[in-house]
Protein backbone atom coordinates (compact mmCIF):
# COMPACT_ATOMS: atom_id res chain seq x y z
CA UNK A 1 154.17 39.07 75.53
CA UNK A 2 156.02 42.31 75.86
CA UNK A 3 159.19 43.05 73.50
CA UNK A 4 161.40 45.92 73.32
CA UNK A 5 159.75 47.98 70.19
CA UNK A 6 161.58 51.59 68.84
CA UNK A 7 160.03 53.49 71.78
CA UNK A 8 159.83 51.08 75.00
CA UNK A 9 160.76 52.20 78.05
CA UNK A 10 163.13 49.71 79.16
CA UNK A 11 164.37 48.49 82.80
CA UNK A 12 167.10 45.78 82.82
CA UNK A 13 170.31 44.76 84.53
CA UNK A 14 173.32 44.45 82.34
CA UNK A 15 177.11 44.49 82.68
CA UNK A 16 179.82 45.42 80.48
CA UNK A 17 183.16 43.44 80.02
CA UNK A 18 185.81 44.12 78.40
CA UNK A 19 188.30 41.84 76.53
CA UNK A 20 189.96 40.79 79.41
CA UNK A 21 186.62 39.40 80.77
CA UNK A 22 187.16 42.22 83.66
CA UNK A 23 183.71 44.16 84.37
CA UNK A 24 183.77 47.44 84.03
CA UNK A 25 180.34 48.45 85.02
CA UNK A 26 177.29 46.43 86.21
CA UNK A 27 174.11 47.02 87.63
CA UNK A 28 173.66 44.04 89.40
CA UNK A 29 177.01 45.26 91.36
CA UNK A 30 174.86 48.46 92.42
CA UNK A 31 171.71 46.62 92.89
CA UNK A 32 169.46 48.66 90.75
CA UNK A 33 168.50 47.97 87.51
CA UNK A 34 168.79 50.90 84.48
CA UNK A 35 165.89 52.47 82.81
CA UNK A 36 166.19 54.24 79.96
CA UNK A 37 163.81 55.22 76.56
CA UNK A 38 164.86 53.69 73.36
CA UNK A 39 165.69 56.36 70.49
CA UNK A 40 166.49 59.08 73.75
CA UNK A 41 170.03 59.11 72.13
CA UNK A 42 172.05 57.47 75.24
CA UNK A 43 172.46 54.41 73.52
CA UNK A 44 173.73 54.51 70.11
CA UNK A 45 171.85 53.44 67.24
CA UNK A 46 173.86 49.64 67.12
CA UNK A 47 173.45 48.87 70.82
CA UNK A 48 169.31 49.66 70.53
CA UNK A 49 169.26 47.45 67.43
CA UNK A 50 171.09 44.32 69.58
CA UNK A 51 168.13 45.04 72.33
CA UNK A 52 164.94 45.05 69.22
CA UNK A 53 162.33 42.32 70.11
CA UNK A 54 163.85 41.39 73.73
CA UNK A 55 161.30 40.22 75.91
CA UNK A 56 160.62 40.33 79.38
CA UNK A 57 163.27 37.95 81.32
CA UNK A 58 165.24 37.36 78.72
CA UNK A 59 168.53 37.41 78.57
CA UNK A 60 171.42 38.55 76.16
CA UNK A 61 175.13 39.05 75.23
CA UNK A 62 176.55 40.94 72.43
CA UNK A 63 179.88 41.85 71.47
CA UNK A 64 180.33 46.13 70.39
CA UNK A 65 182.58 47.70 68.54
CA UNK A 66 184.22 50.70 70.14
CA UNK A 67 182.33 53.00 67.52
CA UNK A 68 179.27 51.13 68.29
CA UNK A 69 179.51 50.99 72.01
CA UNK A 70 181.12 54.18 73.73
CA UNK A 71 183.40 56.01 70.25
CA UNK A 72 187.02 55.46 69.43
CA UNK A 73 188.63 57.67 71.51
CA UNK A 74 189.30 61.20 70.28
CA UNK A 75 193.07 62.54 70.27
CA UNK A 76 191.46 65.99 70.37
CA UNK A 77 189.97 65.19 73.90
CA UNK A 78 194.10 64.95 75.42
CA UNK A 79 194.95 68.07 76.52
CA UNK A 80 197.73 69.79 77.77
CA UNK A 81 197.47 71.74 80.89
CA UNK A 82 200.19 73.80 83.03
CA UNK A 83 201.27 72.36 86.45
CA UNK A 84 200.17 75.54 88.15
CA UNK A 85 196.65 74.93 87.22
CA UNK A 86 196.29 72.13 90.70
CA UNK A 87 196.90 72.45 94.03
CA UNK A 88 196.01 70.07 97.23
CA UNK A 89 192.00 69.92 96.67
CA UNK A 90 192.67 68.89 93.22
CA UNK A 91 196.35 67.08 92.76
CA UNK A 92 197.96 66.17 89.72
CA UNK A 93 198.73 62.35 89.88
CA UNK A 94 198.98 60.01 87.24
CA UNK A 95 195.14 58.30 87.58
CA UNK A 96 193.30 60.85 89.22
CA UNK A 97 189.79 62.02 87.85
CA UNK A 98 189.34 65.51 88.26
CA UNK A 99 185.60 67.21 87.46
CA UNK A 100 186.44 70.32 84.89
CA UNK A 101 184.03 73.31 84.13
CA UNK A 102 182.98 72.99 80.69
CA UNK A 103 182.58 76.00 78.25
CA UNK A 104 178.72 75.45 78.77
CA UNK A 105 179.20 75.45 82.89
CA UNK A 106 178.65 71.64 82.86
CA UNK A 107 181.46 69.63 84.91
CA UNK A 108 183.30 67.51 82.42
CA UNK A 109 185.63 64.25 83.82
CA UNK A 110 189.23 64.09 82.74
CA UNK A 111 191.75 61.52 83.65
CA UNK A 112 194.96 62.34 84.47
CA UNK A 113 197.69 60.55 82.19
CA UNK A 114 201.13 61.80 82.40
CA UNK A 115 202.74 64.88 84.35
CA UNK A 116 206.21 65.32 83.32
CA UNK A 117 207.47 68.92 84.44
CA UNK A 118 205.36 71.53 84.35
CA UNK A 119 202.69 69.71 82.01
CA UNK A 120 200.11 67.79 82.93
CA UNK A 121 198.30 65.52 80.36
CA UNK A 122 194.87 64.55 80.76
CA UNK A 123 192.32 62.78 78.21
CA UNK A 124 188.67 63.80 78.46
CA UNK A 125 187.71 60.92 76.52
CA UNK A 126 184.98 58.65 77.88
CA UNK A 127 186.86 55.67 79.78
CA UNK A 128 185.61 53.13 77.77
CA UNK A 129 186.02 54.87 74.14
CA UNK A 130 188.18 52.82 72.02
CA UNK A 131 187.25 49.73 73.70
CA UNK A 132 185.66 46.67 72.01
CA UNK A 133 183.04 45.70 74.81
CA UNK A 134 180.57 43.13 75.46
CA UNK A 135 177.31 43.74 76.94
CA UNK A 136 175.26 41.28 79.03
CA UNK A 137 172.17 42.08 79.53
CA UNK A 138 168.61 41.05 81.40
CA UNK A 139 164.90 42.59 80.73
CA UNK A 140 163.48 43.25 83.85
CA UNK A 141 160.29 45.13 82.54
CA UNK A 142 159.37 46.71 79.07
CA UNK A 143 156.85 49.20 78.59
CA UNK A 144 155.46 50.37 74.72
């Protein structure tokens, strides 16, 4: 039988909850499974370690840390940012996620936290950093 070794490629459903219980991202909510390469870097070195020696079907829940899941969240990723800077395409309102050009070109999300006067707040920190999350997940197909 098949089990998730240091370099499978990996397809499975999973869905994250937070401490609430609420569901903050699933796959089985979009229909498609993820696939993804273990030791690629986009799952940190913890979460591959809870997915080690799955096999095909199987199922799992774990419980993450927020440095083990998506990082604490970063006070140097608030920034401050002049009224003037938004207009109608883009407003600024508590909530709203707003695509910013990186230094490198890239678009980079930020979340829109507080405007009071002619400041506008917004934290570039992943949505889920500083959250303690747990991950339930299904194998779908493994290849080594």
């Amino acid at each position: 039988m098949s089990v998730i070794k240091e370099n499978s490629e990996v397809l499975m459903h999973f869905a994250i909850k937070l401490d609430d219980g609420s569901v903050a991202d699933s796959t089985q909510a979009m229909g498609k499974p993820a696939k993804f390469r273990m030791g690629d870097g986009s799952l940190t070195e913890n979460f591959e370690k809870c997915l080690l020696g799955l096999s095909v079907g199987q199922k799992s829940s774990f419980k993450l840390e927020p440095e083990d899941a998506f990082g604490p969240a970063n006070p140097d990723n608030i920034h401050h940012l002049e009224l003037s800077k938004f207009g109608a395409d883009a407003p600024a309102e508590v909530g709203t996620i707003i695509a910013f050009s990186g230094p490198d070109g890239q678009d980079i999300p930020g979340i829109i936290t507080e405007v009071a006067g002619d400041s506008v707040t917004v934290d570039f920190n992943h949505p889920l950093a500083g959250q303690r999350v747990t991950f339930d997940v299904e194998v779908v197909a493994i290849e080594n």
